[in-house]
N, C-alpha and C. Protein backbone atom coordinates (compact mmCIF):
# COMPACT_ATOMS: atom_id res chain seq x y z
N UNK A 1 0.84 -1.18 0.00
CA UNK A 1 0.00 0.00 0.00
C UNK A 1 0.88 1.24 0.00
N UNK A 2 0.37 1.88 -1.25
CA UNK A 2 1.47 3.41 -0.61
C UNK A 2 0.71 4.89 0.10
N UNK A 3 1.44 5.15 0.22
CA UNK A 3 1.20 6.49 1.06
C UNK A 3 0.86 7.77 -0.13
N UNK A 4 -0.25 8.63 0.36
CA UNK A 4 -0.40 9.34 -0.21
C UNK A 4 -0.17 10.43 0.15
N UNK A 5 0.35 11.31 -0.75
CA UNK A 5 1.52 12.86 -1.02
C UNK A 5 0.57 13.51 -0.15
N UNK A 6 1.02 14.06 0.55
CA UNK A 6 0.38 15.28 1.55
C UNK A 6 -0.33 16.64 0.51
N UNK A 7 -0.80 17.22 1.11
CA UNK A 7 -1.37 18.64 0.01
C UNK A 7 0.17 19.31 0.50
N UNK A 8 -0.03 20.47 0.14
CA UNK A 8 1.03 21.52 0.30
C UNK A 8 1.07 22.05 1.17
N UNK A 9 0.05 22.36 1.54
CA UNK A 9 -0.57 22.88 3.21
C UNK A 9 -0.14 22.37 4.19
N UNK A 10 -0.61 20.75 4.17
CA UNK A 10 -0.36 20.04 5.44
C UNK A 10 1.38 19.88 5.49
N UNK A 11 2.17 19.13 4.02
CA UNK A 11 3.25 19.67 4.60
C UNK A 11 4.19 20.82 4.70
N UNK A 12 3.58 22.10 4.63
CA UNK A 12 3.90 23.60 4.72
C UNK A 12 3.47 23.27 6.56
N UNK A 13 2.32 23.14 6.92
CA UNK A 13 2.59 22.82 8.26
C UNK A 13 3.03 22.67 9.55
N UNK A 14 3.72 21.05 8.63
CA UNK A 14 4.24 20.02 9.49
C UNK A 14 5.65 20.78 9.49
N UNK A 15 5.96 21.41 8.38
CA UNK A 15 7.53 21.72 8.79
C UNK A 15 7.21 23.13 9.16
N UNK A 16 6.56 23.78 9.31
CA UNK A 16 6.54 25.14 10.23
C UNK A 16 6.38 24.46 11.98
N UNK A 17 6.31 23.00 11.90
CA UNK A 17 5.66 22.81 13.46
C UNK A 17 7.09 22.24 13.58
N UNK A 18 7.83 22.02 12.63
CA UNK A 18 9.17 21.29 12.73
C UNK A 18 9.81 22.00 13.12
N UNK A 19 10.20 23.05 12.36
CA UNK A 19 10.84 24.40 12.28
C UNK A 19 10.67 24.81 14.46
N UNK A 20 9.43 24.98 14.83
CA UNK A 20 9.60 25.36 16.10
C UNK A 20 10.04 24.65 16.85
N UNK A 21 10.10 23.34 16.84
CA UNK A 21 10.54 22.68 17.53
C UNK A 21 12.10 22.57 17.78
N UNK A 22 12.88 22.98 16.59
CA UNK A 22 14.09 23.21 16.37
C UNK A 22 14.55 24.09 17.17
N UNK A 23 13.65 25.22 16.95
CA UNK A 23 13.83 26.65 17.24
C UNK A 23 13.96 26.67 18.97
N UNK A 24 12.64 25.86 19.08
CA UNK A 24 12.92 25.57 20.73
C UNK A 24 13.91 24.79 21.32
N UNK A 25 14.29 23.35 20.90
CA UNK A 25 15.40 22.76 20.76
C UNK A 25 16.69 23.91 20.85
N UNK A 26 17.09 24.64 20.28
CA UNK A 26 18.27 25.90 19.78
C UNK A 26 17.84 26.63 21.22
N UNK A 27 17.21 27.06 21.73
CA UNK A 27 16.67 27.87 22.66
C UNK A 27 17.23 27.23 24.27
N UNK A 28 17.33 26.10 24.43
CA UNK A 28 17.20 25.61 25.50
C UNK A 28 18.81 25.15 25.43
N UNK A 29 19.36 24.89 24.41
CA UNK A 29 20.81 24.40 24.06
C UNK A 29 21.26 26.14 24.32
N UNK A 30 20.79 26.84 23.85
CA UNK A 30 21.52 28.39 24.10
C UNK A 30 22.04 28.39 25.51
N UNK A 31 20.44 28.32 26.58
CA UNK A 31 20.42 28.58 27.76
C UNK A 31 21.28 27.69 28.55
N UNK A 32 21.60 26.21 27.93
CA UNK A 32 22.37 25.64 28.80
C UNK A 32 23.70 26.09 28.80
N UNK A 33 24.02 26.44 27.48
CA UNK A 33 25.26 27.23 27.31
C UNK A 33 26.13 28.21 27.99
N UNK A 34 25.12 28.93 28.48
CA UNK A 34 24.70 30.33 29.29
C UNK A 34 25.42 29.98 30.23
N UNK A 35 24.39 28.88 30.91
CA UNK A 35 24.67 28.52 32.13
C UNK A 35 26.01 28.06 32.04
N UNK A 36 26.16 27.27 31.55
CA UNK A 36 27.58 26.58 31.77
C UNK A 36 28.82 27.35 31.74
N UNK A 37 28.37 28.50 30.95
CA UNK A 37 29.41 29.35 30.83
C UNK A 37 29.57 30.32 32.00
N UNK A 38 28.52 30.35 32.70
CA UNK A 38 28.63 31.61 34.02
C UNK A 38 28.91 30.35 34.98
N UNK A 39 28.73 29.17 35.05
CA UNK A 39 29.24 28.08 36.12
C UNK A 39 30.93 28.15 36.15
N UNK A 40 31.39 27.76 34.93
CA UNK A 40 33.15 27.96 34.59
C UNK A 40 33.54 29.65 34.67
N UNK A 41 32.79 30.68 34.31
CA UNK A 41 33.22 31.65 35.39
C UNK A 41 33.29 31.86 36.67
N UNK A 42 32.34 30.99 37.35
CA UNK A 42 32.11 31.40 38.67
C UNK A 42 33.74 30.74 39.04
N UNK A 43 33.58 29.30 38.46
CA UNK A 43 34.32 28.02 39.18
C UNK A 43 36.19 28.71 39.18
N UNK A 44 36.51 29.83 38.32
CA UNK A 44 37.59 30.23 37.86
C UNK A 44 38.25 31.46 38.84
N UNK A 45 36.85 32.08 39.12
CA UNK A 45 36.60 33.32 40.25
C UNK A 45 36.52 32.59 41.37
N UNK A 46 36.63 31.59 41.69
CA UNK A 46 36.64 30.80 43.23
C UNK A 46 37.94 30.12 43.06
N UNK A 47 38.51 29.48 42.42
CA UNK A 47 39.74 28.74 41.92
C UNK A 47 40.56 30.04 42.53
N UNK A 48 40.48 31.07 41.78
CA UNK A 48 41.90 32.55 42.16
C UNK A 48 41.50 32.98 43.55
N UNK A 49 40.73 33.13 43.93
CA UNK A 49 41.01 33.20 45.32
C UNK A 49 41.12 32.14 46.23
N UNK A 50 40.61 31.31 46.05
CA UNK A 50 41.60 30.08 47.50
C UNK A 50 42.74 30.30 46.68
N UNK A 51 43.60 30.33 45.71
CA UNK A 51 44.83 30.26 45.31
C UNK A 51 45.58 31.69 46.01
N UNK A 52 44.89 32.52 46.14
CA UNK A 52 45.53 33.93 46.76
C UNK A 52 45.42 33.90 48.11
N UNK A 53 44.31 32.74 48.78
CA UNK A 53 44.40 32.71 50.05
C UNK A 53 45.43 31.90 50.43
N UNK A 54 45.54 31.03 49.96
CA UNK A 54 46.75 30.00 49.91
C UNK A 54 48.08 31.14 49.89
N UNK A 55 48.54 31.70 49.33
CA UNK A 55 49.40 32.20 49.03
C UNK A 55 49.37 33.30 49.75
N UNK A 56 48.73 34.53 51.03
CA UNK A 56 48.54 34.65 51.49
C UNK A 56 48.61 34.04 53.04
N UNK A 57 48.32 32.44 53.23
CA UNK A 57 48.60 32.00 54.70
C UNK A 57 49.91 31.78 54.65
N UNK A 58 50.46 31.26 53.64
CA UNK A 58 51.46 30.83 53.12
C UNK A 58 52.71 31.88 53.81
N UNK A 59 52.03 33.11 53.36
CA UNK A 59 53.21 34.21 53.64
C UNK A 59 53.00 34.15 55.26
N UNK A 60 51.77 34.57 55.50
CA UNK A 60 51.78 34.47 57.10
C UNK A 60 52.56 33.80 57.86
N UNK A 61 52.55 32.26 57.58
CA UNK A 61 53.19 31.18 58.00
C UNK A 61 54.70 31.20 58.04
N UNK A 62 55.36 31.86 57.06
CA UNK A 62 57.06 32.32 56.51
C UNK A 62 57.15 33.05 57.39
N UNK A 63 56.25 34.18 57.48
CA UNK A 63 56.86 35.26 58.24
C UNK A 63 56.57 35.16 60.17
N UNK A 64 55.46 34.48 60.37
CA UNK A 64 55.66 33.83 61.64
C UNK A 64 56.78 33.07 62.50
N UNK A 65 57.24 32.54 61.11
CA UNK A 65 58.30 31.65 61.40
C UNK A 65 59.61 31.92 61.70
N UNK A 66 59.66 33.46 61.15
CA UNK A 66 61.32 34.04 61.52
C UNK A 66 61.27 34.85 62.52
């Protein structure tokens, strides 16, 4: 049995309903992006300071010591 050809309409449609779905798909991949990208800023801005605190007790500790 075969399938019969859609009108033009229905698949004008189906790919405008495609099309959003993409669009939304793209939308939510943006936002994770976002996120991930202000997470590895944050994680980079917390990384340099324990590293300056470190380096910081560090001195304390030297200079306690003499």
């Amino acid at each position: 049995m075969q399938r019969q050809p859609r009108a033009p309409e229905d698949e004008l449609t189906a790919l405008r309903a495609e099309v959003a779905r993409y669009k939304e798909e793209a939308e939510r991949n943006w936002q994770q992006f976002l996120h991930a990208a202000a997470d590895l800023e944050n994680y980079k801005k917390q990384a340099s300071r324990q590293r300056e605190d470190a380096v910081q007790r560090a001195r304390f500790a030297v200079l306690a010591a003499v």
